[in-house]
Protein backbone atom coordinates (compact mmCIF):
# COMPACT_ATOMS: atom_id res chain seq x y z
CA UNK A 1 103.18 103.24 39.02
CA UNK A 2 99.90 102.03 38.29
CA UNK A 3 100.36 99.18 40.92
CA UNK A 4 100.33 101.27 43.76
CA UNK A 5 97.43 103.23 43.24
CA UNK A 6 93.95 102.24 45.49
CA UNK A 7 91.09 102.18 42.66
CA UNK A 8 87.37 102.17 43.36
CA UNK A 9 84.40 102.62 41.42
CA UNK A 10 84.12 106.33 40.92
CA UNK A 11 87.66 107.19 42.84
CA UNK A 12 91.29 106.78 43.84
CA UNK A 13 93.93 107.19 45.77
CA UNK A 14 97.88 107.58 44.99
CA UNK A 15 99.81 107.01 48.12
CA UNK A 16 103.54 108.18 46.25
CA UNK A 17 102.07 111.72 45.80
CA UNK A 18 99.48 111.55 48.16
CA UNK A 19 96.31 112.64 45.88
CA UNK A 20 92.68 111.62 45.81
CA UNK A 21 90.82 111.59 42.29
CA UNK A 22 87.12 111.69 43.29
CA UNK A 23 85.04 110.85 39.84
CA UNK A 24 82.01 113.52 40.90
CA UNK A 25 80.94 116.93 39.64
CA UNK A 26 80.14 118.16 43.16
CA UNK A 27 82.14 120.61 44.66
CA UNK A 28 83.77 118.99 47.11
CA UNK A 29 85.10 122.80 49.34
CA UNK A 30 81.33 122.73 50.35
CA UNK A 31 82.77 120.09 52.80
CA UNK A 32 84.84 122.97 54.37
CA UNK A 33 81.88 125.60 54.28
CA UNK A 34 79.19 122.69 56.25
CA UNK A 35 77.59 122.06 53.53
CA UNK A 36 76.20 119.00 52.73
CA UNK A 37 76.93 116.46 49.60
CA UNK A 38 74.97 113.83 48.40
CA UNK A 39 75.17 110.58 50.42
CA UNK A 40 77.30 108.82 47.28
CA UNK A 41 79.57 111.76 47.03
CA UNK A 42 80.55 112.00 50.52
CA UNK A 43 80.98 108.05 50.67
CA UNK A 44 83.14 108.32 48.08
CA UNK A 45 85.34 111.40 49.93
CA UNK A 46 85.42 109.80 53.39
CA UNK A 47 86.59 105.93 51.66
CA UNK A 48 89.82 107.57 49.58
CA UNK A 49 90.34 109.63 52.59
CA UNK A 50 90.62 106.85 54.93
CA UNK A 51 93.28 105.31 52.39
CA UNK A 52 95.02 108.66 52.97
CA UNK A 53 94.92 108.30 56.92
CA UNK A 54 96.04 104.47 56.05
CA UNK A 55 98.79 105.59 54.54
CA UNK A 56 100.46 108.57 56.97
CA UNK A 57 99.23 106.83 59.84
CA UNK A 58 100.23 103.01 59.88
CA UNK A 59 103.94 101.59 59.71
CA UNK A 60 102.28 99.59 56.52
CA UNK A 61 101.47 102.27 54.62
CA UNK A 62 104.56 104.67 55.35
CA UNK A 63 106.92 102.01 54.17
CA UNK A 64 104.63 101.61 51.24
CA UNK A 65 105.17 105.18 50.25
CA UNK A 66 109.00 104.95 51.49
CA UNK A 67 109.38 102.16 49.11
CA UNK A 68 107.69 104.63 46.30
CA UNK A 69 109.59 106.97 47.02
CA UNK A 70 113.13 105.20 46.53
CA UNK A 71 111.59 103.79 43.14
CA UNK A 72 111.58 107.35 42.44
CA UNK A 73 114.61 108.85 42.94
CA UNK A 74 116.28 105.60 41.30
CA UNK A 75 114.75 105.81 38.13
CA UNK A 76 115.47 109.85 38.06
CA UNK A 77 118.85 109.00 38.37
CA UNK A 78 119.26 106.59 35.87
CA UNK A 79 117.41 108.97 33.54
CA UNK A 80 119.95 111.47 34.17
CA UNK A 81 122.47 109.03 33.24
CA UNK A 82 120.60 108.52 30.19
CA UNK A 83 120.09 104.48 30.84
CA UNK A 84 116.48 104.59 30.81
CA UNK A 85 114.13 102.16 29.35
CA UNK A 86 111.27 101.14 29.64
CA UNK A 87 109.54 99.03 31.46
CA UNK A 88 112.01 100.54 34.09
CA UNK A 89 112.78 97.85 36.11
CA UNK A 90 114.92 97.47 38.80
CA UNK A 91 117.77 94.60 39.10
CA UNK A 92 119.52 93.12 41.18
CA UNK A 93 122.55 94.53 41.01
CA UNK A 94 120.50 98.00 41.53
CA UNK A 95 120.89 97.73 45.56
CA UNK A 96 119.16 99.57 48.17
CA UNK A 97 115.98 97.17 47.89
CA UNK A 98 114.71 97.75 44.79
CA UNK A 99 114.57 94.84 43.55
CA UNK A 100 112.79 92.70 46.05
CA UNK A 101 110.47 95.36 47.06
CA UNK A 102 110.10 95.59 43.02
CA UNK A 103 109.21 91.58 43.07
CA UNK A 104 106.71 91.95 46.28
């Protein structure tokens, strides 16, 4: 799922389980209490957040985490069926778009 993920230098952003890995040791709550951060730190905040707004916010990045989403719940149901291997790729024969989104 590495693919998906939006990388910076010290940061990134995974729009399938919408999360934000911020490579800082500030506390990042003072941004709730008014505090202030350093300048680099709150850069670094406000550019994976805008990925985050990106992502709920534009038909691009809602199909993007649609299409995540349905990569998901395919290859939890072959693993229940116990055909899983890896790379898990999907094939043609797979349906529901899989495998051209899988290709894009």
């Amino acid at each position: 799922m590495k693919r998906y993920s939006r990388e910076t230098k010290g940061g990134s952003y995974s729009p399938s389980f919408l999360t934000m890995y911020l490579d800082s040791s500030e506390n990042f709550e003072h941004l709730i209490e008014g505090e202030r951060l350093s300048d680099i730190s709150e850069a670094l905040f406000l550019h994976e957040y805008i990925h985050l707004l990106q992502d709920l916010t534009t038909l691009s990045g809602v199909s993007n985490i649609a299409i995540v989403a349905d990569y998901m719940k395919w290859a939890i149901n072959i693993t229940k069926s116990g055909e899983l291997k890896v790379p898990c790729i999907p094939a043609e024969k797979d349906g529901y778009n899989l495998y051209p989104n899988a290709q894009l």
